[in-house]
Protein backbone atom coordinates (compact mmCIF):
# COMPACT_ATOMS: atom_id res chain seq x y z
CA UNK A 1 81.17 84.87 87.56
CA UNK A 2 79.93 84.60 83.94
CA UNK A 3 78.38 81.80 82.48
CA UNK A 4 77.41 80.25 79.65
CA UNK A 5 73.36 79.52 79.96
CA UNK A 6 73.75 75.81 79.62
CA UNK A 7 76.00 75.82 82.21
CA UNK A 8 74.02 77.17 84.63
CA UNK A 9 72.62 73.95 86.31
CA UNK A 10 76.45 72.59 86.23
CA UNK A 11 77.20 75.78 87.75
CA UNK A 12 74.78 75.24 90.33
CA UNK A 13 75.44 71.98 91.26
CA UNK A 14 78.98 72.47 92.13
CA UNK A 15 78.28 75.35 94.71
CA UNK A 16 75.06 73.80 96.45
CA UNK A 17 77.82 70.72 96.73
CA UNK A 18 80.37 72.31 98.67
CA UNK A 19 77.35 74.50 100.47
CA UNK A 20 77.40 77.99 98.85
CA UNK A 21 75.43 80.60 97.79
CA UNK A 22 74.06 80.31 94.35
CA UNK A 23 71.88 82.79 92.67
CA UNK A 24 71.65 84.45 89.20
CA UNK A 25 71.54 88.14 89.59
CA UNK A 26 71.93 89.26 86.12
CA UNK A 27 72.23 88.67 82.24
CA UNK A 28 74.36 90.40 79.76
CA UNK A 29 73.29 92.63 76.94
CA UNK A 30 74.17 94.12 74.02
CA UNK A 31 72.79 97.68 74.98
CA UNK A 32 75.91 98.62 76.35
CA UNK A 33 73.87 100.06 79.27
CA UNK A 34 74.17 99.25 83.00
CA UNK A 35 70.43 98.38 84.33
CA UNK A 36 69.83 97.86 87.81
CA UNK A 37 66.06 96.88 88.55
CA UNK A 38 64.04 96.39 91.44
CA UNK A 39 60.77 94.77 92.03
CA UNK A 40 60.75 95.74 88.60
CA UNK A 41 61.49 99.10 87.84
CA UNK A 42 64.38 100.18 87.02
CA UNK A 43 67.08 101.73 89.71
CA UNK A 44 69.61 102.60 87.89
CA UNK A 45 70.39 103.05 83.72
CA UNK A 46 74.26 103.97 83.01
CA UNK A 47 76.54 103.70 80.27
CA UNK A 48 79.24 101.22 80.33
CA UNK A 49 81.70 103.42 78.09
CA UNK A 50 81.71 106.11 80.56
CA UNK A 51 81.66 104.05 83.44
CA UNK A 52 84.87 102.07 82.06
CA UNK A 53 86.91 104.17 79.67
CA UNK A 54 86.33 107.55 80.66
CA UNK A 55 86.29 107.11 84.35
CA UNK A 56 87.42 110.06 86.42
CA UNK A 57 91.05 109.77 86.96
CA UNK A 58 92.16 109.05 90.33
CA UNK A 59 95.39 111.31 91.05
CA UNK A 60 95.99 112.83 94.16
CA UNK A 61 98.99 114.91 94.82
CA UNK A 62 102.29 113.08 95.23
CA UNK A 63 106.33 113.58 95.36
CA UNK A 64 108.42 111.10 94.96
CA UNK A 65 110.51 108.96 96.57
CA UNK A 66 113.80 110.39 97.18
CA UNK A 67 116.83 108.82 95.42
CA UNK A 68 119.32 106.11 97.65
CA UNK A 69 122.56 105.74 96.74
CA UNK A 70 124.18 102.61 95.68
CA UNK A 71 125.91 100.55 98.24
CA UNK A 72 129.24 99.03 96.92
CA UNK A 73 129.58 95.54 98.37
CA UNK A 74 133.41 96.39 98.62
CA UNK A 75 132.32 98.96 100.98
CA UNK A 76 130.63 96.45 103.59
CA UNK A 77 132.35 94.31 105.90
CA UNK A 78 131.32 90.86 106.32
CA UNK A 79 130.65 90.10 109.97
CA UNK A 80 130.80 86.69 109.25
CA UNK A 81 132.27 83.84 106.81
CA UNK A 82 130.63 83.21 103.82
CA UNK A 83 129.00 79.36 105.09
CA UNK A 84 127.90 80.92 108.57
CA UNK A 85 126.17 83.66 106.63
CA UNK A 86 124.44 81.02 104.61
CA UNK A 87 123.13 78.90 107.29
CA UNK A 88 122.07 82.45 109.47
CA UNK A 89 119.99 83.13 106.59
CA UNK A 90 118.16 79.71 105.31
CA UNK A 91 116.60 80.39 108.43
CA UNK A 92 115.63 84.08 108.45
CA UNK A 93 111.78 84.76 108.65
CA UNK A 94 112.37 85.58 104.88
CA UNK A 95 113.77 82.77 103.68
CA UNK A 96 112.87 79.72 105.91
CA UNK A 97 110.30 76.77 104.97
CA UNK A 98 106.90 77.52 104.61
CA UNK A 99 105.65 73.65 105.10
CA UNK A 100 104.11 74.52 108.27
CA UNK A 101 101.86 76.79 106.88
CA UNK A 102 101.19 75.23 103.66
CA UNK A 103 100.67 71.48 105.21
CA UNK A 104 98.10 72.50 106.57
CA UNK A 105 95.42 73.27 103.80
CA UNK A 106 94.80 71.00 100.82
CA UNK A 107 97.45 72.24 98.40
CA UNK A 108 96.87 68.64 96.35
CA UNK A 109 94.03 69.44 94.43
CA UNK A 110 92.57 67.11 93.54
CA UNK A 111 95.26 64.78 92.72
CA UNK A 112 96.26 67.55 89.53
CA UNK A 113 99.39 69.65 91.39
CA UNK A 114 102.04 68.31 89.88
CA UNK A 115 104.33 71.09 91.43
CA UNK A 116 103.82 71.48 95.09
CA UNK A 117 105.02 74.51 97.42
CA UNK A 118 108.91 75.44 97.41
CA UNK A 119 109.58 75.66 94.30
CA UNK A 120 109.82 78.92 91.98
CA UNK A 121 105.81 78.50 90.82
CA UNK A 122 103.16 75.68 91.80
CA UNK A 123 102.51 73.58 88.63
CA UNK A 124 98.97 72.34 88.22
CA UNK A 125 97.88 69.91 85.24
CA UNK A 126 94.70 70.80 83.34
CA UNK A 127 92.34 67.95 83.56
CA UNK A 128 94.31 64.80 82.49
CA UNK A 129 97.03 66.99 80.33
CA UNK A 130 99.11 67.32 79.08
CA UNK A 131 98.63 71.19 79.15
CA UNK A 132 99.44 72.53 82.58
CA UNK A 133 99.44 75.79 84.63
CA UNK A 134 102.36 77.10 86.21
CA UNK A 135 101.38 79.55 89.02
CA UNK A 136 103.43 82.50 90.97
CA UNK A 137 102.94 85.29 93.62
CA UNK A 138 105.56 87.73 94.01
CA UNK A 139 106.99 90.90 95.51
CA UNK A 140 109.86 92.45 97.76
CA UNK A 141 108.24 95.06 99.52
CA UNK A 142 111.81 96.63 100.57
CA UNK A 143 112.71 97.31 96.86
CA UNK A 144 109.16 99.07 96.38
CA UNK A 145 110.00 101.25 99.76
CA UNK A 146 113.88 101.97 98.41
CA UNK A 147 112.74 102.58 94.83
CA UNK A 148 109.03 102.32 94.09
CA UNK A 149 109.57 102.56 90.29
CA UNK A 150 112.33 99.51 89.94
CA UNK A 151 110.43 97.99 93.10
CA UNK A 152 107.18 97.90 91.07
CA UNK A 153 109.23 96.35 87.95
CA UNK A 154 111.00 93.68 90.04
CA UNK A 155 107.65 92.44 91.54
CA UNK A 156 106.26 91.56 88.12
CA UNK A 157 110.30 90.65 86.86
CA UNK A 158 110.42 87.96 89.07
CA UNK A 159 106.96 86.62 88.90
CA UNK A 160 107.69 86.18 84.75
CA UNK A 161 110.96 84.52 86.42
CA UNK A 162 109.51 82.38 88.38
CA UNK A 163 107.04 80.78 85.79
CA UNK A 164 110.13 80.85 83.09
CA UNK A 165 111.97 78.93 85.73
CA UNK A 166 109.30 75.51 85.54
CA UNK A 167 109.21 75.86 81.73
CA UNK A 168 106.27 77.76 81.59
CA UNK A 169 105.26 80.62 78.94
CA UNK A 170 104.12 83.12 81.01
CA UNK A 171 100.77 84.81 79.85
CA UNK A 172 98.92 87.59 82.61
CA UNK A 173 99.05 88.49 86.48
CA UNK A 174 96.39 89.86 88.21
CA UNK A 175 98.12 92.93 91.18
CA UNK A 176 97.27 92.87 94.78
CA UNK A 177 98.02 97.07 95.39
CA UNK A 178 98.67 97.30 99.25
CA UNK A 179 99.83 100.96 100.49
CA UNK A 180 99.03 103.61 103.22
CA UNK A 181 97.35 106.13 103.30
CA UNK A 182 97.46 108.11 99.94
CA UNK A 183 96.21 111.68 101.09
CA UNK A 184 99.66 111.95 102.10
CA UNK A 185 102.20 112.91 98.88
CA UNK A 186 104.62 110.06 99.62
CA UNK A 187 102.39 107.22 100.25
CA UNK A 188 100.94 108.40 96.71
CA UNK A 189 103.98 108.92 95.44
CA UNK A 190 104.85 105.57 95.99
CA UNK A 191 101.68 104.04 94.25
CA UNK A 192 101.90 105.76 91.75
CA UNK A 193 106.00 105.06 91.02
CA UNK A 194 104.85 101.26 91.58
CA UNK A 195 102.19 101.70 89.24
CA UNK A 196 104.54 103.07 86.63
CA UNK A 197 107.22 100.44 86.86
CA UNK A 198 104.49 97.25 87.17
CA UNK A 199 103.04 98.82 83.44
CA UNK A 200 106.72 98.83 82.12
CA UNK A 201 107.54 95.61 82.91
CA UNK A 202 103.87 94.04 81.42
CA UNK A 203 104.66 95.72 78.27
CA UNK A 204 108.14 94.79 77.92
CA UNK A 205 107.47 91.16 78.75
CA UNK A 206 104.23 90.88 77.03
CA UNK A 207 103.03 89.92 80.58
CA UNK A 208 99.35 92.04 80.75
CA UNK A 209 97.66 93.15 83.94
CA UNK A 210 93.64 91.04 83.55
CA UNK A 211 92.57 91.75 87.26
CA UNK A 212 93.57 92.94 90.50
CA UNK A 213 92.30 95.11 93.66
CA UNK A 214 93.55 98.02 95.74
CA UNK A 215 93.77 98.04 99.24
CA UNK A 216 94.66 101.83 100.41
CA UNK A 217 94.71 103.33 103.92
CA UNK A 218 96.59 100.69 105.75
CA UNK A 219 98.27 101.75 108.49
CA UNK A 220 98.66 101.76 112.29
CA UNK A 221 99.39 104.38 114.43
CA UNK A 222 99.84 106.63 111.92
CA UNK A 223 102.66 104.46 110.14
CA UNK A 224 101.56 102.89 106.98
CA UNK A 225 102.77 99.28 105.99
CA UNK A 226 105.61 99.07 103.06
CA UNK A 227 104.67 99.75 99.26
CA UNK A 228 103.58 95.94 98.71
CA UNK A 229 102.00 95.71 94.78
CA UNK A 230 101.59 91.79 95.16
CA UNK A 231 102.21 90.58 91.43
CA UNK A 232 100.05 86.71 91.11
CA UNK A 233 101.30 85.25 87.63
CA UNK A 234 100.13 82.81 85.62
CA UNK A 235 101.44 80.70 82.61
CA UNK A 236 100.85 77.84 80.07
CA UNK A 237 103.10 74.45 80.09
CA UNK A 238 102.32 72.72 76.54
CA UNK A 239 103.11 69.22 78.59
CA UNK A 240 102.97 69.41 82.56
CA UNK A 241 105.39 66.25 82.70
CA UNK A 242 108.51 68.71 81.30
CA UNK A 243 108.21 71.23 83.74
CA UNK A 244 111.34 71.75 85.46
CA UNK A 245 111.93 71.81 88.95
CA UNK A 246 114.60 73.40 91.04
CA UNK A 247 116.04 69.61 93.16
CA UNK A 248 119.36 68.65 91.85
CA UNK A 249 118.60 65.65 89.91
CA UNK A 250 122.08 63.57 89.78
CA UNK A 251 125.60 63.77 91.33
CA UNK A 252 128.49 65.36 88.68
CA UNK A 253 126.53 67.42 86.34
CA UNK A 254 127.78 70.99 85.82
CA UNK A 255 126.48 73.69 87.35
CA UNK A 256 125.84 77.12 85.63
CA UNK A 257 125.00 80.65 86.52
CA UNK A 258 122.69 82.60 83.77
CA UNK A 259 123.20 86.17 84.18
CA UNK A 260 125.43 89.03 85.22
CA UNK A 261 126.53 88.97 88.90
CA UNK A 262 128.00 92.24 90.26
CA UNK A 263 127.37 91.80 93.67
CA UNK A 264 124.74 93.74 94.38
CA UNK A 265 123.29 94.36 97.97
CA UNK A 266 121.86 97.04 98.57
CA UNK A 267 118.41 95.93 100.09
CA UNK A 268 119.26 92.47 100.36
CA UNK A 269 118.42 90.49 103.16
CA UNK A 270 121.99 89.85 103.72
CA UNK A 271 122.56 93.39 104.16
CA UNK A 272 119.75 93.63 106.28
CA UNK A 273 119.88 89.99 108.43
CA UNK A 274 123.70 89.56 108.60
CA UNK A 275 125.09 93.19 108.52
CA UNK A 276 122.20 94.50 110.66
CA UNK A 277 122.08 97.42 107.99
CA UNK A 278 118.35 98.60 105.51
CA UNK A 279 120.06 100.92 103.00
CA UNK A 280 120.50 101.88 99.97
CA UNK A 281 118.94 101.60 96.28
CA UNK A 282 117.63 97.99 95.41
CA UNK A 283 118.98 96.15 92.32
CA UNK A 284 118.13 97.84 89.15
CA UNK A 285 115.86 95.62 86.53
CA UNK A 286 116.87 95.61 83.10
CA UNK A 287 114.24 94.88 81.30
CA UNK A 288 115.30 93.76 77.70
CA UNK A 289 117.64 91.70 79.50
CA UNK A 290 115.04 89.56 81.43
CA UNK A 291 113.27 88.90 78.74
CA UNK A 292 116.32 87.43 76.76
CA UNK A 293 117.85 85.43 79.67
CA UNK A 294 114.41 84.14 80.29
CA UNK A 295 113.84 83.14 76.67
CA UNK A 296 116.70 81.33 76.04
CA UNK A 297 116.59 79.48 79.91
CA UNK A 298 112.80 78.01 78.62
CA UNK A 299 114.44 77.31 75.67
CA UNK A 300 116.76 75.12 77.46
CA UNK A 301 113.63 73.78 79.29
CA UNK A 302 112.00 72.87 76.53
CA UNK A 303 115.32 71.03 74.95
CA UNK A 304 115.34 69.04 78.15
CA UNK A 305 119.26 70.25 78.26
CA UNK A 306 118.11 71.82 81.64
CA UNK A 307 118.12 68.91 84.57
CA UNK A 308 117.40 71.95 87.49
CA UNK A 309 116.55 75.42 87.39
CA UNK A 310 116.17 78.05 89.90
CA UNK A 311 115.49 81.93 89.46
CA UNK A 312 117.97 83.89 91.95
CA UNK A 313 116.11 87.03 93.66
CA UNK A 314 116.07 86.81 98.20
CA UNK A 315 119.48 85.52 99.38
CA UNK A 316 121.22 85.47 96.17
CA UNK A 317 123.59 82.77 94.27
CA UNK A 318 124.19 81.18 97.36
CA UNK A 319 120.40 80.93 99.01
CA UNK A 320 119.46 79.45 95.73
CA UNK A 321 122.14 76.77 95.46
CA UNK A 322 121.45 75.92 99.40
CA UNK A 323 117.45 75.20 97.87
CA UNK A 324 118.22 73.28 95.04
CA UNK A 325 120.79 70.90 97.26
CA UNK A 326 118.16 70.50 100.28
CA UNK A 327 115.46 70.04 97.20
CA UNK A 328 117.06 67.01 95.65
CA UNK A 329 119.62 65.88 98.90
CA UNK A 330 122.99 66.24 96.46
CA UNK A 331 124.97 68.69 97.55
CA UNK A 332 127.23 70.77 95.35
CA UNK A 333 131.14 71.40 94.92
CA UNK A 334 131.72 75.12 94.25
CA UNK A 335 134.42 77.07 92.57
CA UNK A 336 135.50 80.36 95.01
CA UNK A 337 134.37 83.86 93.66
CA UNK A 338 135.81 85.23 90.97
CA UNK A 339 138.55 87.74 91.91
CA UNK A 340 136.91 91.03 90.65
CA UNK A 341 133.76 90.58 93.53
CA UNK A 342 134.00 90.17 96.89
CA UNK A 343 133.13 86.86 98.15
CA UNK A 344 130.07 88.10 99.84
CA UNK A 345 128.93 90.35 97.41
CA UNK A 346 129.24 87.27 94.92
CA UNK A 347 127.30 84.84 96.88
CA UNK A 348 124.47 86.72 98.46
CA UNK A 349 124.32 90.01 96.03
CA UNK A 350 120.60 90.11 94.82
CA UNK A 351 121.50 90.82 90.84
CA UNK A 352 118.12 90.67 88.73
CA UNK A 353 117.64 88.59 85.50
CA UNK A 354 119.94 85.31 86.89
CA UNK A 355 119.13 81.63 87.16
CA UNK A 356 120.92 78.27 88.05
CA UNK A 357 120.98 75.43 85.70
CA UNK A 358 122.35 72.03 86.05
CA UNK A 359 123.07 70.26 82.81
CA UNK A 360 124.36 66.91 81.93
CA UNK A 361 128.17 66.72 80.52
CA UNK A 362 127.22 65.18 77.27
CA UNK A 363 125.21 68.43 76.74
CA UNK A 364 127.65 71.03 78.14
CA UNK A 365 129.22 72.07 75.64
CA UNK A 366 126.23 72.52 72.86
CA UNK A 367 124.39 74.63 75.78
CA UNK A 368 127.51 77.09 76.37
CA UNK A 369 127.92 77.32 72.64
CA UNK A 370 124.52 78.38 72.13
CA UNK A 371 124.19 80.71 75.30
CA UNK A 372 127.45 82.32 73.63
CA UNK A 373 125.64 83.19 70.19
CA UNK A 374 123.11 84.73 71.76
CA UNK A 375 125.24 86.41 73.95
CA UNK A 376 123.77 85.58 77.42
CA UNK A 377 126.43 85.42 80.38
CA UNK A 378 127.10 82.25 81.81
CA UNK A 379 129.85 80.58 84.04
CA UNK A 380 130.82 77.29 85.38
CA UNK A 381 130.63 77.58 88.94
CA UNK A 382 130.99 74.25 89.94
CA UNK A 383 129.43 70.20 90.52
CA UNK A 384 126.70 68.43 92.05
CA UNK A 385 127.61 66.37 94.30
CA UNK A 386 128.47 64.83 97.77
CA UNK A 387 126.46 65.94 101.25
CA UNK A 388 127.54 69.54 101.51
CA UNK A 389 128.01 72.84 99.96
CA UNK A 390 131.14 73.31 100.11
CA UNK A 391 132.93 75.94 98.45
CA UNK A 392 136.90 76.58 97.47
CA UNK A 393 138.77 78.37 100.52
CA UNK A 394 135.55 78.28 102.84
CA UNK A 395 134.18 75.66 105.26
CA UNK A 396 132.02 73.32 103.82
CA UNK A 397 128.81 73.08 105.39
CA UNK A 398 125.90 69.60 105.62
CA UNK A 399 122.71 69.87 103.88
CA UNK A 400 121.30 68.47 106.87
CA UNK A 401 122.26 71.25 109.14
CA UNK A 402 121.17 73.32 106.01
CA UNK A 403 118.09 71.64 106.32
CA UNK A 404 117.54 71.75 109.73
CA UNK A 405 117.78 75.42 109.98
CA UNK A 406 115.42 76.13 106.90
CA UNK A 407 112.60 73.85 108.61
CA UNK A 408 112.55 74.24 111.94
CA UNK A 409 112.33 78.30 112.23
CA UNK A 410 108.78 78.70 111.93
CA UNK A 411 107.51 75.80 113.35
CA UNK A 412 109.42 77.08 116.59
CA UNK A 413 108.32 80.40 116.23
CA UNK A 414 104.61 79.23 116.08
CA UNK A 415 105.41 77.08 119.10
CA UNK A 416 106.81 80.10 121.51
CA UNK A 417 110.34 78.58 120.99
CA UNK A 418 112.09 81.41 119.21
């Protein structure tokens, strides 16, 4: 930590409060010299340039991952309907609740969270406002293992999402790099293809890289963990009290998916949960194309035309309509997929750059109007409304079974039950 020197004592106060360590072990300079000293003489005298700038490169040999193909979601045979899928995977280790775990430790704040956990990022107001923080961690370590490259842009893709989603302006991320052992070709391979794609997606969204950590050699047995480049993202809210939040708000307002949908499951957890199959290359992630869709879904946050939002990414459509009905307790009356998807691959395909907004009918029409001149897909897929999800040609299904099943699997699992 660097501080000012009037803040020092302020400094100091604060840790001897909550009992920690305070000491000042050094001052900067404008040498532009590292100077270590003991007792007084000096240790060590190195120059910062060289130590920062021109660095020895760290490159090991590597090969990289080889290619999957793409699954077609035509190709895959649902096991089961559409609703039973849904309700098998609210309550996946994935996908379920995390309010045992985060109940647990003060996620309040000091009175300033103004987003708690569960949503698409926490939301924290600065002082008394009305500037806020919006807050994210993301990654899918499965995409990084099919695909390190598109893995590696997805990670920071969806962390930019995720702070878009609350009405935030995303601004920097600090990367958590967890891998294996890197003396052997693929595990390097797969850092460095990571590495790659998490520097083409902070360029492309203007989303820079201000701190991080590597943490190599983990493995047991010989078997190294997933590529998992953790991606923590952080953004600006002008006012905290218009962030958006992903609860339906009201019954009858329209619902609308932002984005392309094609279906797309190779690597998804439905694939994977529900089929019982890990194959395939993840969902590619157009960059340009985030970065528009994004825009214009702040945009809509900012217009307060948006009443709900939710980013799509683990479970698909169908997951994220499930959250934002057990968020606010409406449920939702859904139109059936369109004919040129299969109704699986439609609901639980795991298409990058999509959202879900709710708006009001009085502002329907100038938000499709303006999605169309800027030429951003959207559909009507259906209603809020009512006590279930319940979807044309399938069997509707409670929010509080929903809700049952998204709570209760880790707290059982904790308890021995499952």
């Amino acid at each position: 930590m660097v501080l000012k020197p009037e803040k020092e004592k302020e400094a100091e106060d604060i840790f001897r409060k909550w009992g920690l360590d305070f000491a000042i072990v050094g001052y900067t300079t404008p040498s532009k010299r590292f100077v270590v000293k003991h007792g007084g003489k000096v240790m060590a005298d190195l120059p910062i340039k060289e130590l920062g700038d021109e660095a020895p490169l760290y490159d090991r040999p590597h090969v990289p991952s080889p290619a999957l193909p793409v699954i077609h979601a035509r190709d895959i045979a649902p096991p089961v309907s559409v609703t039973d899928a849904l309700v098998k995977l609210i309550a996946a280790p994935d996908m379920c609740s995390r309010r045992w775990v985060w109940e647990q430790y003060d996620h309040v704040i000091g009175g300033n969270t103004v987003q708690r956990p569960g949503g698409d990022a926490a939301v924290v107001r600065i002082e008394d406002g009305p500037k806020g923080l919006a807050m994210t961690v993301d990654v899918t370590p499965r995409y990084c293992e099919a695909d390190p490259f598109e893995g590696g842009k997805q990670a920071v893709a969806e962390a930019w999402r995720n702070i878009t989603a609350v009405g935030g302006k995303p601004l920097a991320i600090t990367d958590n790099l967890n891998f294996g052992n890197p003396e052997r070709p693929e595990i390097m391979g797969q850092f460095v293809s990571c590495l790659r794609g998490i520097a083409d997606a902070c360029r492309a969204l203007d989303f820079p890289v201000v701190s991080g950590n590597v943490s190599l050699y983990n493995e047991t047995n010989g078997r190294g963990i997933l590529p998992t480049p953790s991606i923590g993202g952080v953004g600006l809210l002008d006012d905290f009290t218009k962030s958006a939040t992903l609860a339906f708000k009201a019954e009858g307002e329209t619902i609308l998916l932002i984005g392309e949908t094609k279906g797309w499951l190779g690597q998804s957890v439905y694939l994977r949960d529900v089929c019982g199959r890990e194959e395939g290359a993840p969902p590619p992630v157009d960059l340009a194309i985030e970065k528009r869709n994004g825009d214009v879904v702040r945009g809509m946050i900012h217009a307060g035309t948006a009443t709900a939002v939710h980013d799509l990414s683990d479970g698909g459509l169908l997951v994220a309509l499930a959250e934002m009905a057990m968020a606010g307790n409406i449920g939702a009356v859904l139109d059936a997929a369109p004919a040129a998807i299969v109704p699986h691959g439609y609901w639980f395909g795991e298409d990058q750059a999509r959202y879900v907004v709710t708006v009001r009918d009085t502002d329907l029409l100038g938000v499709l109007s303006k999605l169309k001149a800027v030429e951003v897909p959207c559909v009507q897929i259906g209603k809020t409304g009512g006590d279930t999800i319940a979807i044309a040609g399938e069997q509707p299904v409670k929010i509080e079974t929903l809700r049952h099943a998204f709570e209760r699997w880790l707290p059982d699992y904790m308890a021995g039950k499952n």
